[in-house]
C-alpha atoms as a PDB file:
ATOM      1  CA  UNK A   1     113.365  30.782 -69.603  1.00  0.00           C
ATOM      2  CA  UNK A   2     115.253  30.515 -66.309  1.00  0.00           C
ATOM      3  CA  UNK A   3     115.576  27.890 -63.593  1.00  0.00           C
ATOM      4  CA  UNK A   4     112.763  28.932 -61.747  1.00  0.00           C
ATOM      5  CA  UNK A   5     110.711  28.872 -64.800  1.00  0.00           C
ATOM      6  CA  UNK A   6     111.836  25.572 -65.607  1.00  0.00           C
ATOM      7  CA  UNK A   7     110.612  23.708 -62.319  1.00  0.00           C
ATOM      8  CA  UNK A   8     107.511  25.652 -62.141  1.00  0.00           C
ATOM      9  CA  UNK A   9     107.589  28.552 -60.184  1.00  0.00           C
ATOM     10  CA  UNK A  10     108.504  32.101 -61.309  1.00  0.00           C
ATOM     11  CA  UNK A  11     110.560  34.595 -59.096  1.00  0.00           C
ATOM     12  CA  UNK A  12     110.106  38.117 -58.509  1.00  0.00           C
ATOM     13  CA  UNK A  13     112.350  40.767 -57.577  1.00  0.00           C
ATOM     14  CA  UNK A  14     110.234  43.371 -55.856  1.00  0.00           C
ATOM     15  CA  UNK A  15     112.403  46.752 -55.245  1.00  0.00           C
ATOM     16  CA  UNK A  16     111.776  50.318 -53.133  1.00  0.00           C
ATOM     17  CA  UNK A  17     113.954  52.906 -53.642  1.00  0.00           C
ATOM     18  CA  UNK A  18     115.273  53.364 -49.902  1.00  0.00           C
ATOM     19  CA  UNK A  19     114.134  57.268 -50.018  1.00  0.00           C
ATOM     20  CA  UNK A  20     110.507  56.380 -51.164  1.00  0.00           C
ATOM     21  CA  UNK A  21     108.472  55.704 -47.747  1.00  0.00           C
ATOM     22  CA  UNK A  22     105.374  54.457 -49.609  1.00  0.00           C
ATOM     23  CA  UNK A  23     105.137  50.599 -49.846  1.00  0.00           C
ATOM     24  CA  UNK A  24     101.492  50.103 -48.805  1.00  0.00           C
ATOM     25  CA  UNK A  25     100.702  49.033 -52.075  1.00  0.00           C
ATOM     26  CA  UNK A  26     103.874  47.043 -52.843  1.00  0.00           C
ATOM     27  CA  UNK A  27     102.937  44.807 -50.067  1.00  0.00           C
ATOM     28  CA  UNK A  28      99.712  44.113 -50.815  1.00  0.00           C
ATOM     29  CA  UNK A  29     100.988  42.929 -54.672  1.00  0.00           C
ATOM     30  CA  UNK A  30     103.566  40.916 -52.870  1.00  0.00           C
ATOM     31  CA  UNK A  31     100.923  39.218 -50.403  1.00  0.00           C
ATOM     32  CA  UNK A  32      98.869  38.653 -53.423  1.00  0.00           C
ATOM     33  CA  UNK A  33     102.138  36.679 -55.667  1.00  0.00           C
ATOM     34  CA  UNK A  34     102.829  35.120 -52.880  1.00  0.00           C
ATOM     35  CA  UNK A  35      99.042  33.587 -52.321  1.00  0.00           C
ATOM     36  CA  UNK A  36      99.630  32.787 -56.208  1.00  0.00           C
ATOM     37  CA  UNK A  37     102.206  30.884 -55.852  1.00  0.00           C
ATOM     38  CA  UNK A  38     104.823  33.013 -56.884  1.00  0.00           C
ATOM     39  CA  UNK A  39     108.460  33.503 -55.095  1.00  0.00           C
ATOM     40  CA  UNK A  40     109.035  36.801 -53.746  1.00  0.00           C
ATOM     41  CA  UNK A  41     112.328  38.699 -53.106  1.00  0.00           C
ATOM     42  CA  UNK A  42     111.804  42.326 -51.783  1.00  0.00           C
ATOM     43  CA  UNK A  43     114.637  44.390 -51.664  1.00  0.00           C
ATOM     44  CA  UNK A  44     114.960  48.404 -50.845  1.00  0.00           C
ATOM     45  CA  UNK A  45     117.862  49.854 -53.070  1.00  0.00           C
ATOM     46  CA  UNK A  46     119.657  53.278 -53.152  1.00  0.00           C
ATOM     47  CA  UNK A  47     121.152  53.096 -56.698  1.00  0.00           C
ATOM     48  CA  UNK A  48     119.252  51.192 -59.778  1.00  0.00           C
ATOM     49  CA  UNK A  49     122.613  49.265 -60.163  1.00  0.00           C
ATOM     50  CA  UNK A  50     122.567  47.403 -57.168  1.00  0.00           C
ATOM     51  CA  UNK A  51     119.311  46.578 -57.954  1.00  0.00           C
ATOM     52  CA  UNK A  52     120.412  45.194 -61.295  1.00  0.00           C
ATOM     53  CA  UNK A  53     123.158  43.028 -59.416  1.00  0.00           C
ATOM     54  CA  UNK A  54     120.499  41.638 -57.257  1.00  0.00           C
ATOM     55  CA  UNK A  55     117.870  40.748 -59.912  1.00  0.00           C
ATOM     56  CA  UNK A  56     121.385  38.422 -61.531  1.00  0.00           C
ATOM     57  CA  UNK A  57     122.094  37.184 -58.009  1.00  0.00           C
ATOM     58  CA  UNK A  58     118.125  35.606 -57.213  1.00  0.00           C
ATOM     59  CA  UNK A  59     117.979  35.221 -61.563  1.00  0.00           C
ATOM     60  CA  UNK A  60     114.850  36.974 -61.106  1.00  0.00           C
ATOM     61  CA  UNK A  61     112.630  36.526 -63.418  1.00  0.00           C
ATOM     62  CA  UNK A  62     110.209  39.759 -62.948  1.00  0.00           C
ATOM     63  CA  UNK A  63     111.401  42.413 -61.547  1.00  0.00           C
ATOM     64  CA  UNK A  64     108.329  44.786 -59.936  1.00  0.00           C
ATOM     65  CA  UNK A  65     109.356  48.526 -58.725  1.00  0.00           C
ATOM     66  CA  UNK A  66     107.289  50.713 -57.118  1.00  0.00           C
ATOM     67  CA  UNK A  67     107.860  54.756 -57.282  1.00  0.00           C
ATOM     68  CA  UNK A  68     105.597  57.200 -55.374  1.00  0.00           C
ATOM     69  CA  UNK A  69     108.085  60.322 -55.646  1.00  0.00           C
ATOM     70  CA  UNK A  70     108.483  61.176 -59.056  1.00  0.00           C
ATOM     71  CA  UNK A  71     111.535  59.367 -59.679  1.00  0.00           C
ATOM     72  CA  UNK A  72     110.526  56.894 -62.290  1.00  0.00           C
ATOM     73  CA  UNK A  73     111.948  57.722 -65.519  1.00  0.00           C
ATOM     74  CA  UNK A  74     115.257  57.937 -63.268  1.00  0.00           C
ATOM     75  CA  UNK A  75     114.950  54.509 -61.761  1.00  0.00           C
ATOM     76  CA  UNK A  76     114.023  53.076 -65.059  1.00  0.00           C
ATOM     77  CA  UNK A  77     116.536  54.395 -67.287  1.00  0.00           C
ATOM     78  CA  UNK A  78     119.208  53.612 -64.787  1.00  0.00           C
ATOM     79  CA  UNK A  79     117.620  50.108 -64.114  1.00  0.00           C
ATOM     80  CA  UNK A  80     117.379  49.216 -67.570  1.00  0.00           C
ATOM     81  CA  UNK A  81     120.866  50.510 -68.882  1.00  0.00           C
ATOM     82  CA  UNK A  82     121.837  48.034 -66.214  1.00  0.00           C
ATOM     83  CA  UNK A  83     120.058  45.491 -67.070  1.00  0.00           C
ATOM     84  CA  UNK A  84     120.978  45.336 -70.429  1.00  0.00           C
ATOM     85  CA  UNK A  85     124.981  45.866 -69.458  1.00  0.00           C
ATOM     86  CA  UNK A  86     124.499  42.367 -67.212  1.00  0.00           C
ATOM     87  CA  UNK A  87     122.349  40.909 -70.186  1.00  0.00           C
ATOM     88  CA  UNK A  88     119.714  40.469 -68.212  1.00  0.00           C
ATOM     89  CA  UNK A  89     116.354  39.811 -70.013  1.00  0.00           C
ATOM     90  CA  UNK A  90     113.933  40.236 -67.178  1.00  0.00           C
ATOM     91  CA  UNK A  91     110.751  42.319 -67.850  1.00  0.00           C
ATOM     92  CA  UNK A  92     110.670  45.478 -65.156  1.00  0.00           C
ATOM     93  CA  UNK A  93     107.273  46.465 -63.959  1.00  0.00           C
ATOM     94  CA  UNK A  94     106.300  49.464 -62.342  1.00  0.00           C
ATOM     95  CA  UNK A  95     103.880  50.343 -59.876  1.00  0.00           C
ATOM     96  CA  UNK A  96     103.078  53.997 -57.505  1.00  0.00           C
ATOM     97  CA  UNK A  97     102.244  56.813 -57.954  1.00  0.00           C
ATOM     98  CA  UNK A  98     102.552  57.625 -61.650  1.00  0.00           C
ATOM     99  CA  UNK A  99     101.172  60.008 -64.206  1.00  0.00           C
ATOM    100  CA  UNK A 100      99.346  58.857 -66.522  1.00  0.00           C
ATOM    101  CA  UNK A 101     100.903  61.004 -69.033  1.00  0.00           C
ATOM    102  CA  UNK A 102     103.958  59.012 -68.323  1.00  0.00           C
ATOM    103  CA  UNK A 103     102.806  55.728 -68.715  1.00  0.00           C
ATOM    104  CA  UNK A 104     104.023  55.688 -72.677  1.00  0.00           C
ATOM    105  CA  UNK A 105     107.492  57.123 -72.366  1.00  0.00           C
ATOM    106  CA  UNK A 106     108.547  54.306 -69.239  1.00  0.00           C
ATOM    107  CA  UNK A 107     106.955  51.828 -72.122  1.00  0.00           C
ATOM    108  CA  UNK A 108     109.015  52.793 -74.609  1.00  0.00           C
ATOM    109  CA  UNK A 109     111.854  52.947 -72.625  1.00  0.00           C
ATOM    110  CA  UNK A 110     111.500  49.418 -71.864  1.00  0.00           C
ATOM    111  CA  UNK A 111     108.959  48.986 -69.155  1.00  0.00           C
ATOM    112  CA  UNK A 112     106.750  46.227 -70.170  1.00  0.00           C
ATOM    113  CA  UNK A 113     103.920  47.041 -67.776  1.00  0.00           C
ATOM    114  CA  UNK A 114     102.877  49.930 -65.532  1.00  0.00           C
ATOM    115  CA  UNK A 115     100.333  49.668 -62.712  1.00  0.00           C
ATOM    116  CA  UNK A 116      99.246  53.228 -61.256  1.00  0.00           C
ATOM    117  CA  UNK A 117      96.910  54.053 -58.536  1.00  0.00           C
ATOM    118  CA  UNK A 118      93.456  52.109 -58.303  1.00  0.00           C
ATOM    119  CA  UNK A 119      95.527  49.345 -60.106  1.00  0.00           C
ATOM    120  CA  UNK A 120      94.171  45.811 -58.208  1.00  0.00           C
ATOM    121  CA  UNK A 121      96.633  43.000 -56.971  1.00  0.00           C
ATOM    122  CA  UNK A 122      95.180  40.722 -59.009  1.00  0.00           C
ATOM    123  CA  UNK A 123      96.323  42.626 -62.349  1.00  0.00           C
ATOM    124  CA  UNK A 124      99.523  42.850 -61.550  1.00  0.00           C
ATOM    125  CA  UNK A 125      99.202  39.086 -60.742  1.00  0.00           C
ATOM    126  CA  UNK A 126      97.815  38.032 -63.640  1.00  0.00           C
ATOM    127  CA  UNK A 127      99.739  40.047 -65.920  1.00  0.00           C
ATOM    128  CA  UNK A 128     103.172  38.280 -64.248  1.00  0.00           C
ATOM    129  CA  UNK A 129     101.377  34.617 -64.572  1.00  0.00           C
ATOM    130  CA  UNK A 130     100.938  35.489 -68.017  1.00  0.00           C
ATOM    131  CA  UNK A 131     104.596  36.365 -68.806  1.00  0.00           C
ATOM    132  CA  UNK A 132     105.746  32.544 -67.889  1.00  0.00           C
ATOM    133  CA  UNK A 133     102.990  30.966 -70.600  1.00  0.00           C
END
């Protein structure tokens, strides 16, 4: 449990990869953490590292990615591989445009939840609120 968790209030790391112009939906997920009561750090990244470095910096709790370019399994293995070099324990969620067909290779490489298109705000809310209980 980290500090956040601790007094109350859980902090997510929300990440676009700079080349990926889509964030319409990313946005709207933010607004809706936000209006839940959950912090909100949104960050663009070029390299899955940095964005490692920057989830130990604001001890994120979450951290939420969105890919709309096919990119994914990239971004996730690099993120993860990351992660896990920093010991970080933070679950990484992913939103965008995503194949369905891909949906069980990101989970087993680590992703604990993917939201793809038609996904509502409110899932991906609930789903995070559910991670602190």
């Amino acid at each position: 449990m980290s500090d956040n968790q601790t007094k109350g209030k859980m902090k997510v790391l929300m990440a676009r990869f700079s080349l990926d112009g889509h964030d319409r939906g990313l946005l709207s997920i933010m607004s809706s953490f936000r209006d839940a009561g959950i912090e909100v750090v949104y960050i663009y990244f070029s390299d899955p590292k940095e964005l490692a470095k920057v989830a130990e910096e604001e001890d994120a709790d979450v951290i939420g990615l969105t890919s709309s370019m096919g990119q994914h399994f990239y971004i996730a293995s690099t993120l993860l591989k990351a992660l896990n070099e920093r010991k970080i324990n933070a679950p990484v969620i992913i939103g965008g445009v995503i194949p369905t067909r891909d949906v069980p290779q990101l989970i087993d490489m680590g992703i604990k939840k993917v939201f793809g298109p038609g996904s509502a705000p409110r899932d991906a809310v609930d789903f995070v609120s559910g991670l602190s209980s």
